[in-house]
N, C-alpha and C. Protein backbone atom coordinates (compact mmCIF):
# COMPACT_ATOMS: atom_id res chain seq x y z
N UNK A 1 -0.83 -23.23 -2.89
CA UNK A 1 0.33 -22.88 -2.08
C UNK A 1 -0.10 -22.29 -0.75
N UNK A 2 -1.18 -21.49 -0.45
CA UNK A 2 -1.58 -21.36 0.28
C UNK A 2 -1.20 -19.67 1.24
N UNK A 3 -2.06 -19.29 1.59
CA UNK A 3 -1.14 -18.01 2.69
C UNK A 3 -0.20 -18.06 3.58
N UNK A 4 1.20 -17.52 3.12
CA UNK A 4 1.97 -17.35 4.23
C UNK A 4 1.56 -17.08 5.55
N UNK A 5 2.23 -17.63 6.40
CA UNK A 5 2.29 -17.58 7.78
C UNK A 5 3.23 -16.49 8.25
N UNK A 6 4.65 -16.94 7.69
CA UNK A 6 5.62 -15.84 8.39
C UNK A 6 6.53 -15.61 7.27
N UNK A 7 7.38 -15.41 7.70
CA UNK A 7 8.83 -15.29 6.63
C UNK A 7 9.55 -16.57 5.91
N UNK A 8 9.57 -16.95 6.87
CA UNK A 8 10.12 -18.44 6.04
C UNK A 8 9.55 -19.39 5.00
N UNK A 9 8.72 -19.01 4.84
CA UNK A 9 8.12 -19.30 2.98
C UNK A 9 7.49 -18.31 2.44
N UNK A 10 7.55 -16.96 2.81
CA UNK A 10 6.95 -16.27 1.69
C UNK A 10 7.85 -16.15 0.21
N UNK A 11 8.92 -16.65 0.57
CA UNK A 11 10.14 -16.53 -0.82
C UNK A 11 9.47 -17.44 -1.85
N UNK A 12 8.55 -18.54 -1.50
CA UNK A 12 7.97 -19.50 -2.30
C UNK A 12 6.73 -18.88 -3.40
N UNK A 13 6.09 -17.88 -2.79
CA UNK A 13 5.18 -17.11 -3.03
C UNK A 13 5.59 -15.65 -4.28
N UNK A 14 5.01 -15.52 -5.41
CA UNK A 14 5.63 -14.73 -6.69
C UNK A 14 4.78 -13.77 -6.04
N UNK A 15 5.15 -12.58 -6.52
CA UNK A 15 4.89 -10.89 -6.30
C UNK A 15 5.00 -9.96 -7.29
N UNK A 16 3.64 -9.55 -6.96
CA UNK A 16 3.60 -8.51 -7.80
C UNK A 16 3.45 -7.13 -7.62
N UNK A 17 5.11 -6.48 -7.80
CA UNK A 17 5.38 -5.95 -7.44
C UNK A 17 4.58 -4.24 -8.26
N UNK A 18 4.44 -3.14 -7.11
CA UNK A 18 4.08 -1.84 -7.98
C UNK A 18 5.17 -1.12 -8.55
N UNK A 19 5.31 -0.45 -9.84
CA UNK A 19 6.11 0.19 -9.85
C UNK A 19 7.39 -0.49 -11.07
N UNK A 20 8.46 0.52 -11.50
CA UNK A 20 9.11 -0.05 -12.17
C UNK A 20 10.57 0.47 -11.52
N UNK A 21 10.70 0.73 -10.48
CA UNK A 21 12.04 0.57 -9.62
C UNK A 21 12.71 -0.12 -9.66
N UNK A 22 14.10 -0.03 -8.81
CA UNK A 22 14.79 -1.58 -8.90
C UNK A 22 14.85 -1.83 -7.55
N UNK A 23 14.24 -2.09 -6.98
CA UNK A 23 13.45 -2.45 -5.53
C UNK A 23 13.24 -3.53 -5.52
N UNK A 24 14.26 -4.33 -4.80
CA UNK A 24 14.97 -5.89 -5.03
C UNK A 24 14.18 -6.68 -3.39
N UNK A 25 13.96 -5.37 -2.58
CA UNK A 25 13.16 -5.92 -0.87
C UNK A 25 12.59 -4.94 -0.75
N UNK A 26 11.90 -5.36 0.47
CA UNK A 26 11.13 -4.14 1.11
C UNK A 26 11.59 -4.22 2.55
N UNK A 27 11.81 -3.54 3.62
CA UNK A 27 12.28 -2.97 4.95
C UNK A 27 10.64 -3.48 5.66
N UNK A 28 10.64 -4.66 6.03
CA UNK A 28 9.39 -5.15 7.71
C UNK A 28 9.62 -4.49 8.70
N UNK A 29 8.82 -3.87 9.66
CA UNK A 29 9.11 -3.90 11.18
C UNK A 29 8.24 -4.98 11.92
N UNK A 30 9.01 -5.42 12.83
CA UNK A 30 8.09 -6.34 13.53
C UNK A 30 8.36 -6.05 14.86
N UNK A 31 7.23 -6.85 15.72
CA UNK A 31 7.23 -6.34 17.30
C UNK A 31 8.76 -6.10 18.06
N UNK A 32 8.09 -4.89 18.47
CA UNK A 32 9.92 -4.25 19.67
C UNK A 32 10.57 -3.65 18.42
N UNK A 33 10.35 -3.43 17.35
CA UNK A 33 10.88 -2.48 16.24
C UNK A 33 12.50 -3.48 15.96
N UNK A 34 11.71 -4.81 15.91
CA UNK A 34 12.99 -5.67 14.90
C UNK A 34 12.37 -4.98 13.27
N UNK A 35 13.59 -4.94 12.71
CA UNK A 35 13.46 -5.10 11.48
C UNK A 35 13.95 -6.02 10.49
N UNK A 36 13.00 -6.47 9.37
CA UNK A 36 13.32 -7.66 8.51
C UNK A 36 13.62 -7.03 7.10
N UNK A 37 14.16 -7.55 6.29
CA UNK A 37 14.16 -7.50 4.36
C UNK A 37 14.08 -8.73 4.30
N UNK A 38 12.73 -8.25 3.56
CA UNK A 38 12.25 -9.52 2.55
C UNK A 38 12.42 -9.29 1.16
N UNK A 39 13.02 -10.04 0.69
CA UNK A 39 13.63 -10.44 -0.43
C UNK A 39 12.55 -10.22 -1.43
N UNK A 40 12.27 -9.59 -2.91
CA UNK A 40 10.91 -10.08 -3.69
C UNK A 40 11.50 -10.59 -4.57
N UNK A 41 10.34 -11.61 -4.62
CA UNK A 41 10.37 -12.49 -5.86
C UNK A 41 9.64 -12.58 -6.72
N UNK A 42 10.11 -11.08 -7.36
CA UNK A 42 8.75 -10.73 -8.57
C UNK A 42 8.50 -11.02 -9.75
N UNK A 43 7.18 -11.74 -10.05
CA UNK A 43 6.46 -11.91 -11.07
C UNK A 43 6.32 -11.37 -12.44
N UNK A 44 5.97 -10.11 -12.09
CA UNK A 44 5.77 -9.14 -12.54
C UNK A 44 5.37 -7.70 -11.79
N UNK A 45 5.94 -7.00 -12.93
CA UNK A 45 6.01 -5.31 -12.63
C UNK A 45 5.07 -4.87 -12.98
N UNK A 46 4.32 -3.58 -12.19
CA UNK A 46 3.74 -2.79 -13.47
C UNK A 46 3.58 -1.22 -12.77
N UNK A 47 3.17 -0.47 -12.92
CA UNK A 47 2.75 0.70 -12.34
C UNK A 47 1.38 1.20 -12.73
N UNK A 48 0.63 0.33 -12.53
CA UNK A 48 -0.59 0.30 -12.37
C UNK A 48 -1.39 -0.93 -11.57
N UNK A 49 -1.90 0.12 -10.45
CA UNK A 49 -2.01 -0.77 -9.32
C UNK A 49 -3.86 -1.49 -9.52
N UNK A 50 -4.51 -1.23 -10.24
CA UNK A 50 -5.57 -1.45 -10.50
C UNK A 50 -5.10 -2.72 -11.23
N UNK A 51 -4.51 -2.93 -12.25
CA UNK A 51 -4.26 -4.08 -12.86
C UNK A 51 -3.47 -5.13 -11.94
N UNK A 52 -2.65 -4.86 -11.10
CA UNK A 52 -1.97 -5.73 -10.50
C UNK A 52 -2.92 -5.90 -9.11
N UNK A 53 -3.98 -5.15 -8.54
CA UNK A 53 -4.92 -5.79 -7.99
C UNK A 53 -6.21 -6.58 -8.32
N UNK A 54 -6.25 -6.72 -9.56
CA UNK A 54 -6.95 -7.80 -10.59
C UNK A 54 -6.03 -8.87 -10.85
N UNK A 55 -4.58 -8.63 -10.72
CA UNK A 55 -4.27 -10.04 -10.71
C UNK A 55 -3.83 -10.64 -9.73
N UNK A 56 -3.79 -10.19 -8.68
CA UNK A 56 -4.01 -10.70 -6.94
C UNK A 56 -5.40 -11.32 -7.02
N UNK A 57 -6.03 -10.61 -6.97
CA UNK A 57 -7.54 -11.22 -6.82
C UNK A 57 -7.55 -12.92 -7.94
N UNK A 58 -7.20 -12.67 -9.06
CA UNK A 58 -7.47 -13.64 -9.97
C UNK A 58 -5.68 -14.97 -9.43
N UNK A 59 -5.57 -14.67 -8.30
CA UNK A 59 -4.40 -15.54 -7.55
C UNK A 59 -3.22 -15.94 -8.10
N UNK A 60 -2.30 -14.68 -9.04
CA UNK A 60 -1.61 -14.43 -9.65
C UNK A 60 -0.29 -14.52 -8.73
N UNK A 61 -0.65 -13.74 -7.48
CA UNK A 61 0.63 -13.87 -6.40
C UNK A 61 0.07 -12.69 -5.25
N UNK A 62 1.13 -12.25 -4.36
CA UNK A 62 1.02 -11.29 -3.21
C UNK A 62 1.64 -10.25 -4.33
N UNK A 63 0.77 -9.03 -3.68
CA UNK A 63 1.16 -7.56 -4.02
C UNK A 63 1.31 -6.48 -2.80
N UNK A 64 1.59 -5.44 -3.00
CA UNK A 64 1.84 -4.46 -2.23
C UNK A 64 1.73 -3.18 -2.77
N UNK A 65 0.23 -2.65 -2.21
CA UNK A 65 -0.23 -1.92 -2.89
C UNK A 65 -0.60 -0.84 -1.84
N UNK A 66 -1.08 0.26 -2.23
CA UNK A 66 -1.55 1.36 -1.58
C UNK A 66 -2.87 0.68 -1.25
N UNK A 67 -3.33 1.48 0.40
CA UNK A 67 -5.02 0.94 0.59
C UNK A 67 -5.54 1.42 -0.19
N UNK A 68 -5.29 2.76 -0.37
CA UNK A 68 -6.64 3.77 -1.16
C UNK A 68 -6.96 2.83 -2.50
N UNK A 69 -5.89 1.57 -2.73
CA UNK A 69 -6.53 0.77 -4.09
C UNK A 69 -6.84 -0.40 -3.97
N UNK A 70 -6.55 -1.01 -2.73
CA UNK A 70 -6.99 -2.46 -2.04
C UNK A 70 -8.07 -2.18 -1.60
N UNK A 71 -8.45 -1.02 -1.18
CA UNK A 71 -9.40 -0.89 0.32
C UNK A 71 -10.95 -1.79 -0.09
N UNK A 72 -11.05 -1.60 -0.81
CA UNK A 72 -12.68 -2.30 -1.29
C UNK A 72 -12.45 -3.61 -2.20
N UNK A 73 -11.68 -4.39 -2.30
CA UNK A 73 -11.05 -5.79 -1.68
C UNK A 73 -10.71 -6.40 -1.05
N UNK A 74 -10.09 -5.89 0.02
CA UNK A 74 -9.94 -5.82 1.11
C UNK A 74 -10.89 -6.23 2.03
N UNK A 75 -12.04 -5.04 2.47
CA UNK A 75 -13.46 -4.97 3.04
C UNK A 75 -13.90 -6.01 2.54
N UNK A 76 -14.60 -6.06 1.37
CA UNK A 76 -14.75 -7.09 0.84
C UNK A 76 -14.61 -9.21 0.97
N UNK A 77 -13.28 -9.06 1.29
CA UNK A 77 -12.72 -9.91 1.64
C UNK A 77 -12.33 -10.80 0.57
N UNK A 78 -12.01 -10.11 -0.58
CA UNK A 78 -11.99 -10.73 -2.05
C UNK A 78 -10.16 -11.06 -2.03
N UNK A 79 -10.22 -10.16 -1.23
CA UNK A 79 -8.46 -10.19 -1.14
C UNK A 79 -8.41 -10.43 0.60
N UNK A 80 -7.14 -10.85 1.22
CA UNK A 80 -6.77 -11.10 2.78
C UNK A 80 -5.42 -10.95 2.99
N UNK A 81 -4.55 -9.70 3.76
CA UNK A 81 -3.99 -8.65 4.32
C UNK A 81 -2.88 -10.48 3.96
N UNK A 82 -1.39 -10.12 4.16
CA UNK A 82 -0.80 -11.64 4.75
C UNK A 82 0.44 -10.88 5.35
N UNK A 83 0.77 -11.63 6.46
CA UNK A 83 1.87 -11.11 7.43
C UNK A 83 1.07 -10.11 7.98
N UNK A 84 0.41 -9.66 8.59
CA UNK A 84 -0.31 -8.53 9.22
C UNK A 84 0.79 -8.19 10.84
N UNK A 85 1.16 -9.15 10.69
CA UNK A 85 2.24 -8.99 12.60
C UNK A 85 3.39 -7.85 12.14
N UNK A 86 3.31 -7.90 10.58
CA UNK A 86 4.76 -7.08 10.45
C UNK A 86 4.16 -5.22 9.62
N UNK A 87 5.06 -4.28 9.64
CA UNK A 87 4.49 -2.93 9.28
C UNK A 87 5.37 -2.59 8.21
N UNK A 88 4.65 -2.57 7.06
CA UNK A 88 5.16 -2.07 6.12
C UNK A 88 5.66 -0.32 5.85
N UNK A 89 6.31 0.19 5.11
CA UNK A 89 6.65 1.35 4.65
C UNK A 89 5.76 1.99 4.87
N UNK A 90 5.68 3.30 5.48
CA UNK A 90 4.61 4.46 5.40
C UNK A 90 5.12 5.34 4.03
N UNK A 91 4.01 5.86 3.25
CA UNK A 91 4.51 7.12 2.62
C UNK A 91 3.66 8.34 2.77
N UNK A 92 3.99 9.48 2.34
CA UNK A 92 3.54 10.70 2.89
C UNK A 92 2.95 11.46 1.80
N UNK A 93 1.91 12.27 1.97
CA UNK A 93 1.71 12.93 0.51
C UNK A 93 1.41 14.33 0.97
N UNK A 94 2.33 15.09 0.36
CA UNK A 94 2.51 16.89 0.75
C UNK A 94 1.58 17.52 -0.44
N UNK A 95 1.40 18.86 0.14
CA UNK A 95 0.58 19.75 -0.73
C UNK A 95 2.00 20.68 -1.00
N UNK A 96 2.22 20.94 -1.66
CA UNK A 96 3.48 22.06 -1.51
C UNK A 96 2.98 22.73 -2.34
N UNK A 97 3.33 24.53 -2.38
CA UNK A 97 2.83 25.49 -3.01
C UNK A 97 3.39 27.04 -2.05
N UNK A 98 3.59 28.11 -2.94
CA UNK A 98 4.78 28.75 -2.86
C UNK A 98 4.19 30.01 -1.50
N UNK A 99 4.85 30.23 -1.08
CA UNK A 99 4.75 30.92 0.07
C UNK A 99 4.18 32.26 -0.39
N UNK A 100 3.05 32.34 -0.04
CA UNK A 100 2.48 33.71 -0.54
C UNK A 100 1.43 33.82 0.47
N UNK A 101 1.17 35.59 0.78
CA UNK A 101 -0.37 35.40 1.73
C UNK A 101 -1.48 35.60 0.73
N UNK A 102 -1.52 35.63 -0.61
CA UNK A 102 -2.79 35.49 -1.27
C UNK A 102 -3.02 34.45 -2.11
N UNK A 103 -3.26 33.02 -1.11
CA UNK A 103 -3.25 31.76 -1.80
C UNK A 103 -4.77 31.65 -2.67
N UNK A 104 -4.75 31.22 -3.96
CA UNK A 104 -5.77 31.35 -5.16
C UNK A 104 -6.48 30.48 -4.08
N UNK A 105 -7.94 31.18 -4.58
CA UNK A 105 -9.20 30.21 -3.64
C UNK A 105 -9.31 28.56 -4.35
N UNK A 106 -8.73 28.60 -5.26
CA UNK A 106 -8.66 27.49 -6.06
C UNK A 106 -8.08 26.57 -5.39
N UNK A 107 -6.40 26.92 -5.13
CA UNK A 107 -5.24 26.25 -4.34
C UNK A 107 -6.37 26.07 -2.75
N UNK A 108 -6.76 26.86 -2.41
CA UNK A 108 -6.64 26.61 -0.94
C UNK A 108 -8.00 25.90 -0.46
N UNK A 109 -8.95 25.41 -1.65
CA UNK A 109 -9.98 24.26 -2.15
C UNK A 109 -9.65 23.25 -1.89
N UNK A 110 -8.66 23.17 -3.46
CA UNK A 110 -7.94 22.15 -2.80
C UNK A 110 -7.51 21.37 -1.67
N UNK A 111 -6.43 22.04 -1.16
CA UNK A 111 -5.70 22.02 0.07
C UNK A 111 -6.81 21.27 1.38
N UNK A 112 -7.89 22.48 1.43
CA UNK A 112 -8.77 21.94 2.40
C UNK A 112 -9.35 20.73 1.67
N UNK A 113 -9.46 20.30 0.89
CA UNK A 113 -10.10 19.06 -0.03
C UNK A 113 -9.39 17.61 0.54
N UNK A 114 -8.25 17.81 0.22
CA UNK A 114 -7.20 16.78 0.57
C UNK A 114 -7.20 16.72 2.24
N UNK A 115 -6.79 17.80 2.85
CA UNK A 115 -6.77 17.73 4.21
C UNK A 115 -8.10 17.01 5.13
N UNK A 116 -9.48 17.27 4.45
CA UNK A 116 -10.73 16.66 4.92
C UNK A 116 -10.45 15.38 4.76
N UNK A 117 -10.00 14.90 3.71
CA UNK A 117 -10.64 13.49 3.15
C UNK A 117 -9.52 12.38 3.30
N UNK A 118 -8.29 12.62 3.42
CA UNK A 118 -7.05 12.21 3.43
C UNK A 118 -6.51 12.60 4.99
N UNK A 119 -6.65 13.36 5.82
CA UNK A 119 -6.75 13.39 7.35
C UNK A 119 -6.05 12.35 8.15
N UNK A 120 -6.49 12.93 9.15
CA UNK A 120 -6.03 11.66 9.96
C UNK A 120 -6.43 10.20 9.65
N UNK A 121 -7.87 10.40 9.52
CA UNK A 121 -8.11 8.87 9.02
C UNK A 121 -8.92 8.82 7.62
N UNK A 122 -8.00 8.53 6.39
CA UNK A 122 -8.30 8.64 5.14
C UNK A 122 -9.92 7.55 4.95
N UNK A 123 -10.88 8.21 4.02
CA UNK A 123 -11.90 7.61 3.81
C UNK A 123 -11.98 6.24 3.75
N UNK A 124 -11.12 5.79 2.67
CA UNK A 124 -10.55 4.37 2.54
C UNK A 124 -10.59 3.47 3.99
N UNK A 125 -9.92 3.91 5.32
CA UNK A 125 -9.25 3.29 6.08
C UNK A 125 -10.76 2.81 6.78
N UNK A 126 -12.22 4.15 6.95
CA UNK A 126 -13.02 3.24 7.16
C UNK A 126 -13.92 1.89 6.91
N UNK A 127 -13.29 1.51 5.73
CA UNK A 127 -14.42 0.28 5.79
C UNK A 127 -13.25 -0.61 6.05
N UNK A 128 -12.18 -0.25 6.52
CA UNK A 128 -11.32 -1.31 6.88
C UNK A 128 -10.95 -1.76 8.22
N UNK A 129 -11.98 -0.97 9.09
CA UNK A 129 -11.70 -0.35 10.91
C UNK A 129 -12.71 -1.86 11.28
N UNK A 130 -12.40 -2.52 12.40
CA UNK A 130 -13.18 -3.57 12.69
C UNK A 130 -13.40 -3.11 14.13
C-alpha cells in the first residue's frame, strides 16, 4: 500500500491506535495554522506502546506514539515519520507536589531529575536532530 503522501488516502491505511479512549480523530495543524481531523481507522487498540511499535515495525499499519518510544526506530530508520508537513498534538508532563518550603530531598531529586533529562530538549529528541 505504500506511505501516505497526504490526506487523501491515509483513510486506506489501518492504525494503530494508543490507548483505549474513544478517540474516533486526531486534530492536524498544517502550514498558516490550517487545521485538519483525520478520521482513524483503527486496527487495533492497545495501551501499550511498545507492543504496538512492534507491530508498526512488523507493517501492521501507522501508529501514533510518543517519541520517547519511537525514538530508536525512528533513528534507526526501522520505522519513517508519515505526513511530517502536518503537527500533531503536544502533551505536557507536570511535576506537581504540595506547596511547602521544606521539599523532601527525595522530591526535589526527582524534580531536578526530570527537569535535566526531559528539558527543553528531551534525550530522546537527540538522535532524532539531523
Amino acid at each position: 500500500m505504500g506511505q501516505p503522501k497526504n490526506l487523501d488516502n491515509i483513510d486506506r491505511h489501518a492504525f494503530l491506535q494508543y490507548g483505549f479512549g474513544n478517540q474516533t480523530s486526531i486534530e492536524l495543524k498544517g502550514v498558516k495554522g490550517s487545521t485538519f481531523q483525520l478520521k482513524l481507522n483503527s486496527k487495533m487498540r492497545a495501551n501499550n506502546g511498545d507492543f504496538l511499535l512492534d507491530m508498526a515495525k512488523r507493517g501492521h499499519g501507522i501508529t501514533y506514539l510518543p517519541k520517547f518510544i519511537a525514538y530508536k526506530a525512528l533513528a534507526s530508520g526501522e520505522l519513517k515519520p508519515v505526513l511530517s508537513q502536518y503537527d500533531l498534538p503536544k502533551l505536557n508532563a507536570y511535576a506537581v507536589y504540595p506547596k511547602n518550603r521544606f521539599l523532601s530531598q527525595r522530591c526535589r531529586l526527582l524534580i531536578d531529575h526530570i527537569a535535566e533529562n526531559l528539558g527543553e530538549t528531551p534525550y530522546w529528541e537527540n538522535d532524532l536532530q539531523t
